[in-house]
Protein backbone atom coordinates (compact mmCIF):
# COMPACT_ATOMS: atom_id res chain seq x y z
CA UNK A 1 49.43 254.50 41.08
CA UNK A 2 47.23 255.51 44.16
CA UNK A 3 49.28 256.05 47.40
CA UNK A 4 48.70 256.75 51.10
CA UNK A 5 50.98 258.32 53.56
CA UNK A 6 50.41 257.27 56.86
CA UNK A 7 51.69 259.99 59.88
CA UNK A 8 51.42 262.44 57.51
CA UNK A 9 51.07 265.20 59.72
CA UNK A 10 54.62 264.17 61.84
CA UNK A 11 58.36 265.99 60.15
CA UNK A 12 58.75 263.19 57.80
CA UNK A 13 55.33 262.76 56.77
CA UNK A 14 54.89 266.11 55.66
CA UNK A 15 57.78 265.57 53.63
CA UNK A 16 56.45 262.40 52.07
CA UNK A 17 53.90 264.69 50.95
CA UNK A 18 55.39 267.90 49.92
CA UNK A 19 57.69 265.73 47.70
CA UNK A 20 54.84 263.22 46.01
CA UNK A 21 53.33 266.46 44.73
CA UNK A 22 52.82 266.32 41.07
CA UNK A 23 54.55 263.06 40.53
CA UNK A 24 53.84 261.60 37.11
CA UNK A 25 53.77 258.20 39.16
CA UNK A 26 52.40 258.14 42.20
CA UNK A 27 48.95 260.22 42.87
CA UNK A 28 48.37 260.94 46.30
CA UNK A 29 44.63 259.93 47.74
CA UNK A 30 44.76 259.19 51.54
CA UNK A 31 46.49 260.93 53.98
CA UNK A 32 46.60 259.06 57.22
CA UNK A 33 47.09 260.85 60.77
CA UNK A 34 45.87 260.14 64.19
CA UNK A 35 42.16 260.04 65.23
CA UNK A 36 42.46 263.56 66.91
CA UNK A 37 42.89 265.21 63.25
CA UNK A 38 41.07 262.40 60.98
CA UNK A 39 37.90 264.69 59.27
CA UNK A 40 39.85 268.01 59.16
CA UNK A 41 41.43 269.23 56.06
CA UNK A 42 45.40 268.59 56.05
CA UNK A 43 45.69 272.62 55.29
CA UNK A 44 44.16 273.20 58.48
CA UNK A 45 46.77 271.03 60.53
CA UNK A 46 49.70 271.57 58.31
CA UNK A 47 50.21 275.45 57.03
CA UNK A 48 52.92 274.79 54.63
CA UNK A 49 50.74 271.73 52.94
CA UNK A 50 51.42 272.17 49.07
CA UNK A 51 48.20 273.41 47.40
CA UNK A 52 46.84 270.54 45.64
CA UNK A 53 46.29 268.85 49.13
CA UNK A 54 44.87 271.68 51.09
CA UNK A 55 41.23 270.46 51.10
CA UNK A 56 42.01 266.84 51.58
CA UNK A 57 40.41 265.41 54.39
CA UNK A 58 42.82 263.34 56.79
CA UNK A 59 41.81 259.87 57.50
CA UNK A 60 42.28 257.73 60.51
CA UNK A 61 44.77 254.68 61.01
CA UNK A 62 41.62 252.25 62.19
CA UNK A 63 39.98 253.71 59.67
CA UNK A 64 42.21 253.54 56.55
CA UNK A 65 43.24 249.80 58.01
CA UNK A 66 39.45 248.95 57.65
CA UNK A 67 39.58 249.90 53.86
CA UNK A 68 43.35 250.49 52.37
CA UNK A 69 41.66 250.99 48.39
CA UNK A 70 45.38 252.10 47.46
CA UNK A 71 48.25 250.66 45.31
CA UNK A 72 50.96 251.97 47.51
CA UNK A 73 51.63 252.87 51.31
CA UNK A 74 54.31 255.30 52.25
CA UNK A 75 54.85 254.91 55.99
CA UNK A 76 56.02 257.41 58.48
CA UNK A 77 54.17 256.08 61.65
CA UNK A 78 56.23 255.71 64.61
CA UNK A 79 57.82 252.32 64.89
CA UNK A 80 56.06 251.64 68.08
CA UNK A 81 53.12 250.66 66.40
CA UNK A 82 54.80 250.44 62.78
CA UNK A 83 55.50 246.94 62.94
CA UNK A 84 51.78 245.43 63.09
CA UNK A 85 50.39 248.36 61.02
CA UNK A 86 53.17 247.35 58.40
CA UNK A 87 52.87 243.46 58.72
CA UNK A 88 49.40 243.82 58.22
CA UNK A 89 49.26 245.91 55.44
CA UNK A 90 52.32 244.11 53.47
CA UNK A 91 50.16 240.74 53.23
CA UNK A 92 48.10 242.43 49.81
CA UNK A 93 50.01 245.91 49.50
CA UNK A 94 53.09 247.38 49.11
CA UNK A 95 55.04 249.20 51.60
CA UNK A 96 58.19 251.67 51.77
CA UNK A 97 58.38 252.60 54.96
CA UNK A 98 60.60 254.96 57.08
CA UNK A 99 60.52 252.82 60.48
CA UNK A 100 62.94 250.47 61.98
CA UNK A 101 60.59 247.84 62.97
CA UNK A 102 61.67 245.17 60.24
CA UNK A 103 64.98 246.76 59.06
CA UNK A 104 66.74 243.39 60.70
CA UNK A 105 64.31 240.98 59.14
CA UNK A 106 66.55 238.98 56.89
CA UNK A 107 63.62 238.79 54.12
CA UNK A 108 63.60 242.81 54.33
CA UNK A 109 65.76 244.71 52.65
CA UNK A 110 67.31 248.32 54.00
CA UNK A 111 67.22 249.83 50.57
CA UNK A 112 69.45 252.68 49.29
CA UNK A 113 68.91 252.92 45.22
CA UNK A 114 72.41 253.98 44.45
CA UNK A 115 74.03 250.86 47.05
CA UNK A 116 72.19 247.94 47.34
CA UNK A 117 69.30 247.83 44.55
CA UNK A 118 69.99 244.02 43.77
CA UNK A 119 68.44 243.89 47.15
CA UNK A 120 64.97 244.11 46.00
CA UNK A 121 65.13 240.92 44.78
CA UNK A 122 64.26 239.98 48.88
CA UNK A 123 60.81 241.09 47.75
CA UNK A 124 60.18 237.79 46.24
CA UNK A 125 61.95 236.05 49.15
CA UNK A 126 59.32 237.46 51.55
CA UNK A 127 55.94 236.84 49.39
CA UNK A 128 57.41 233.03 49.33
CA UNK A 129 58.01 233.04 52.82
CA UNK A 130 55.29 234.79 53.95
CA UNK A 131 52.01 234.12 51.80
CA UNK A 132 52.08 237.77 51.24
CA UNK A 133 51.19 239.76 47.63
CA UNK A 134 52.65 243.05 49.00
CA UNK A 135 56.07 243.43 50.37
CA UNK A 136 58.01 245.52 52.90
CA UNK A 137 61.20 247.73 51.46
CA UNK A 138 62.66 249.93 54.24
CA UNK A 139 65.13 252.73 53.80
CA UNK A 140 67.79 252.92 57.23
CA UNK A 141 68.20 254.88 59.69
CA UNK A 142 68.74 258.76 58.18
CA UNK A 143 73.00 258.64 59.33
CA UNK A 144 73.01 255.63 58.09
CA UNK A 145 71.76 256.58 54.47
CA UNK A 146 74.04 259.69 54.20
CA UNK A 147 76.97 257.67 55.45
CA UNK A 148 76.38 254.44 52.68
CA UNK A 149 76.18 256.84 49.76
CA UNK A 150 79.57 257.77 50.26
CA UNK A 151 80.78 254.52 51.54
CA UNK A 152 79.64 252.53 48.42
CA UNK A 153 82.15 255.13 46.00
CA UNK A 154 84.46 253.46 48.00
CA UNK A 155 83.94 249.79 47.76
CA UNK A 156 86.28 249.21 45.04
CA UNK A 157 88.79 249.93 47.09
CA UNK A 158 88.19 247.12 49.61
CA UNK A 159 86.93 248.64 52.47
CA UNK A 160 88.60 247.29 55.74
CA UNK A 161 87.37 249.57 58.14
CA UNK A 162 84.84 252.56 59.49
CA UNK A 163 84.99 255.06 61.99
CA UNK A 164 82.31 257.80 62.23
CA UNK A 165 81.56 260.34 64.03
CA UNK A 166 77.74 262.26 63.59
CA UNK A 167 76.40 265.64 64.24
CA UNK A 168 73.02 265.13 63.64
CA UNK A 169 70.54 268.34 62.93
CA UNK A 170 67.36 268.64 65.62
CA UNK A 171 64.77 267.70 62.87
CA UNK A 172 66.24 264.20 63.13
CA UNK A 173 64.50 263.76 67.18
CA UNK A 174 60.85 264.82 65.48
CA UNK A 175 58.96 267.21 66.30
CA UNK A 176 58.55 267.34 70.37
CA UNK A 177 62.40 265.06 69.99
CA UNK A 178 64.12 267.64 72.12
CA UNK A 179 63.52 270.54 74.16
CA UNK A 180 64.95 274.28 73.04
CA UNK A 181 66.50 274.74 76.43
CA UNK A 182 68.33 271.18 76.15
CA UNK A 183 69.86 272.29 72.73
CA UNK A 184 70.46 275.33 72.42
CA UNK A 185 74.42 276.32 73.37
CA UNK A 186 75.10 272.99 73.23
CA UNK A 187 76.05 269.71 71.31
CA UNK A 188 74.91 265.98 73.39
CA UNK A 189 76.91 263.71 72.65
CA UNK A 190 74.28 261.09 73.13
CA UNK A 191 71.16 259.87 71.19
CA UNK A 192 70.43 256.15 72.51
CA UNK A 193 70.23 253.42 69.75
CA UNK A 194 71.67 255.33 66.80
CA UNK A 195 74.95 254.34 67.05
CA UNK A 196 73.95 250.63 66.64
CA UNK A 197 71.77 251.22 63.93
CA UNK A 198 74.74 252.97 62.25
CA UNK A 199 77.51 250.03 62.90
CA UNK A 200 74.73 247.10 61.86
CA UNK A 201 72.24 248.60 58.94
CA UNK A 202 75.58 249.96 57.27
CA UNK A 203 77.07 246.70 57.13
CA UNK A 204 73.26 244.96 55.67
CA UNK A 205 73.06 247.53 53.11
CA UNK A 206 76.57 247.21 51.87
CA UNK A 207 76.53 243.52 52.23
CA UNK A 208 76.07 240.89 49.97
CA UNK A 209 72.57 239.12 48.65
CA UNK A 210 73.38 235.47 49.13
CA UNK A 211 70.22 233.84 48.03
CA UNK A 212 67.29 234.46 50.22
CA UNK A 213 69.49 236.79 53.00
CA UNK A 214 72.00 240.02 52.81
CA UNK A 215 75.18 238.28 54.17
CA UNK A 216 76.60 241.82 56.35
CA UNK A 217 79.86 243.38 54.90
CA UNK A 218 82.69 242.19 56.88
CA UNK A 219 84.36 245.56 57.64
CA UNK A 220 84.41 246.87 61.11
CA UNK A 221 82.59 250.11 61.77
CA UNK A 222 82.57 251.89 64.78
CA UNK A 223 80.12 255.00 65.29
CA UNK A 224 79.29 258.01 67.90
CA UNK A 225 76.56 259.79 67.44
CA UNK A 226 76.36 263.79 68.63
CA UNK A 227 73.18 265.98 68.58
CA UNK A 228 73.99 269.90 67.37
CA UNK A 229 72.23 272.83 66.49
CA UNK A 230 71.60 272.65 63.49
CA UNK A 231 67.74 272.39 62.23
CA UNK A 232 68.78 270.33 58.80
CA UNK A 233 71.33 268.32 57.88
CA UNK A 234 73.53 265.45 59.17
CA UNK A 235 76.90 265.56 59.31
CA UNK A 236 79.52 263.17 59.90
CA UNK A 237 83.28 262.65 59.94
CA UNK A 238 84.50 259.97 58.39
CA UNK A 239 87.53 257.48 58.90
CA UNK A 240 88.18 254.95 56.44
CA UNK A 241 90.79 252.16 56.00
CA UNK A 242 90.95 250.77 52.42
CA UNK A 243 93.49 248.18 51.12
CA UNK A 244 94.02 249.77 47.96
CA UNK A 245 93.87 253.04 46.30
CA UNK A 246 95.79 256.96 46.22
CA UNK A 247 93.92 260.11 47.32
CA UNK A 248 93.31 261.32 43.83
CA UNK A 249 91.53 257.97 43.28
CA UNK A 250 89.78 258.42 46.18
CA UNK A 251 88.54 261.51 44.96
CA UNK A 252 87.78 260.63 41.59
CA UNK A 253 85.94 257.70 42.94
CA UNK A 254 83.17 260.26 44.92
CA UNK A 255 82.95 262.54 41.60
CA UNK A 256 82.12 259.73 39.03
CA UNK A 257 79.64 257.79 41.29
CA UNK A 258 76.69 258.16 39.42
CA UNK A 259 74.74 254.23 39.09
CA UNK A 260 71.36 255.23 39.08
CA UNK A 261 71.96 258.46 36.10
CA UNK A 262 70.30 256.29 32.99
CA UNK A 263 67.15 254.99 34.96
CA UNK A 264 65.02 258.25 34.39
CA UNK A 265 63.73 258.07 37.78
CA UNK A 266 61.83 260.81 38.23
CA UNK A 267 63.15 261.93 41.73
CA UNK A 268 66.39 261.23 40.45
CA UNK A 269 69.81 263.62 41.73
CA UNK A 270 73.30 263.07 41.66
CA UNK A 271 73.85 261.33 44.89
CA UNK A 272 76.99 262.71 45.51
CA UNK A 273 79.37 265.92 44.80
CA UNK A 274 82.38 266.51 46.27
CA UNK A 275 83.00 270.45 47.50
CA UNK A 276 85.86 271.08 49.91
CA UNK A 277 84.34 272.12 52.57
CA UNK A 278 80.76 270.59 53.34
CA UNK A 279 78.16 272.65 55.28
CA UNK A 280 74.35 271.78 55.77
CA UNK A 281 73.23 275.63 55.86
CA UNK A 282 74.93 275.33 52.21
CA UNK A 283 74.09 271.69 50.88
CA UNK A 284 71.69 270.11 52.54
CA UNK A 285 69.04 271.40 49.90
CA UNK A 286 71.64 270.08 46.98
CA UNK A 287 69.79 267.54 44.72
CA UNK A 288 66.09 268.86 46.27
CA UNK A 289 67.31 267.01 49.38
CA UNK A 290 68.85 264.03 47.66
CA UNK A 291 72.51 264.85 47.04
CA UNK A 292 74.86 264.26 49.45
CA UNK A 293 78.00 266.25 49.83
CA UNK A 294 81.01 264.86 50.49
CA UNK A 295 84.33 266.80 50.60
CA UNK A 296 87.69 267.90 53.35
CA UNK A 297 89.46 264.24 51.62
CA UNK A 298 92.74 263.73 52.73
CA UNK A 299 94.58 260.40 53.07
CA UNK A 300 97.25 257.99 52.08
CA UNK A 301 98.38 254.29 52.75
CA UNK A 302 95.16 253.41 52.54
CA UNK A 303 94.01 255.70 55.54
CA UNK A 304 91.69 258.43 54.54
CA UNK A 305 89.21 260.64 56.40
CA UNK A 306 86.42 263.03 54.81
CA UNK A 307 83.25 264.92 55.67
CA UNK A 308 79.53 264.14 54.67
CA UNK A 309 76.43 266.00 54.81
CA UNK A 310 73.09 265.31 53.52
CA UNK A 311 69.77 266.27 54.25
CA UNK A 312 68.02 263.79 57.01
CA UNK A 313 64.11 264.11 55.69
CA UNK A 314 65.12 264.04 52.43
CA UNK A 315 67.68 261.75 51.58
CA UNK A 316 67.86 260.46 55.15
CA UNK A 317 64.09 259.75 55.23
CA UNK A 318 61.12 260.60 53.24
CA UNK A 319 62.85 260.80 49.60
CA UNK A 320 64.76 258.13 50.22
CA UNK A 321 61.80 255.58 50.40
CA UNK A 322 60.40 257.87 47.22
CA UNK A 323 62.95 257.01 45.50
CA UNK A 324 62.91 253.53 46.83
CA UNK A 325 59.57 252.81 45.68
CA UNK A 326 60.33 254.35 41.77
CA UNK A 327 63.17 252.09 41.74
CA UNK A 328 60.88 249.05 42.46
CA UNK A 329 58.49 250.33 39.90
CA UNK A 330 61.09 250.84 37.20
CA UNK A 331 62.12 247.12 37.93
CA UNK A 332 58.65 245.55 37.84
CA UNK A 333 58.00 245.37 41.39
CA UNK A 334 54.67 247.20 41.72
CA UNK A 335 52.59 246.63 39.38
């Protein structure tokens, strides 16, 4: 199938495209970037572009909006001017996108493969609703994903209740995000709107499809959100009440969480191994970027509190909706 990336010049767009290389689905044709760099060739604005793309000449948003001619978008614009790009293009095509700008849609789903996938089903919701013949799917905010992967090992257990705490790496603020001098020797203990998008998409994604909406989990969650220095890699401290279930079942429960392992998707990973002590200098790269590693467990009474990391362009971001979109091919959503 024949796919754009749009901001693919940005972090995560470069990511899109360094991972679509070579996939035996999806063939890469348009490469979307601001007007500034639409004519040059994507090697000469991105250094570390894989080969295969070098000579590709970048096209312009107006430009590509004039004349889509693809089967698939991937988009990595920023979500100030993602929603009307996206609303647009979702009325013939269909879109996996890494912005927030329709995450709270109730027709949209927040996808993550290995939590939620009877969510898709939404797709059909929204053509209904909406006259369209594409679709939206949107993958959450990059704590968000690292922190659900984990969380749905748990579910079994009855979840009553989530505390968090992030240290998010500087790749997740983008490329001009945050200033060296405001990072470096330091940790801020503020990045404004993540902690809602952590407390609310968690509680969509692990919620339940209840005809044409995601009724929200009904756990409490509470979040803080910290930026360190650390180029890759979220991690998080985690606090979770369950109403059932001993530490070694706990445990077991993150080792045998594998729902997604007989799908031969071809980005598939393990999305999650336990190691005692997680590190993103270690794991982030686990998986290619997909696996998240969860590990420090300790617990009882139904109180437990662990440690996740996961890569935040990877499985936070750009493989995420990857994988998003060969889910929704595998289940007869793109056709």
């Amino acid at each position: 199938m024949r796919v754009a990336v749009l901001g693919a010049t940005g972090m995560v767009g470069r990511t899109f495209v360094r991972l679509l290389a070579g996939h035996p689905w999806f063939r890469v044709e348009k490469l979307v970037a601001s007007e500034r760099s639409a004519g040059r060739k994507y090697g000469e604005l991105v250094d570390d572009s894989p080969e295969e793309f070098r000579d590709v000449e970048v096209t312009s948003l107006p430009e590509f909006l004039r004349d889509p001619d693809v089967d698939i978008v991937f988009n990595a614009l920023p979500a100030s001017i993602s929603r009307e790009v996206e609303g647009e293009l979702a009325q013939s095509l269909p879109v996996f996108t890494n912005a927030r700008s329709h995450r709270y849609d109730p027709d949209v789903p927040i996808l993550v493969p290995e939590v939620n996938l009877e969510h898709l089903e939404l797709i059909e919701v929204q053509r209904e609703r909406r006259g369209w013949e594409g679709f939206i799917v949107t993958n959450p905010n990059c704590s968000t994903a690292i922190l659900t992967v984990s969380l749905a090992a748990l579910r079994g257990f009855g979840i009553r209740e989530v505390k968090v705490a992030t240290m998010q790496a500087i790749s997740g603020a983008g490329y001009s995000g945050l200033s060296a001098l405001a990072i470096q020797d330091n940790v801020i203990p503020s990045i404004p709107g993540e902690e809602w998008k952590i407390e609310n998409e968690s509680r969509k994604i692990l919620g339940e499809l209840d005809g044409v909406e995601v009724k929200p989990a009904e756990f409490r969650i509470s979040a803080m959100a910290t930026r360190v220095p650390v180029l890759h890699g979220h991690t998080e401290a985690v606090f979770v009440k369950l109403e059932e279930g001993s530490l070694e079942e706990v445990r077991e429960a993150f080792e045998s969480f594998d729902p997604l392992g007989e799908l031969g998707l071809p980005s598939y990973e393990r999305p999650l191994v336990y190691s005692d002590v997680p590190q993103p200098r270690l794991h982030r790269d686990r998986g290619r970027g997909l696996t998240v590693t969860v590990g420090r467990l300790e617990g009882s009474s139904g109180s437990f509190k662990y440690v996740v990391t996961g890569h935040n362009l990877v499985r936070g971001a750009a493989g995420g909706s990857v994988l998003n979109a060969e889910l929704a091919y595998k289940l007869g959503y793109l056709k």
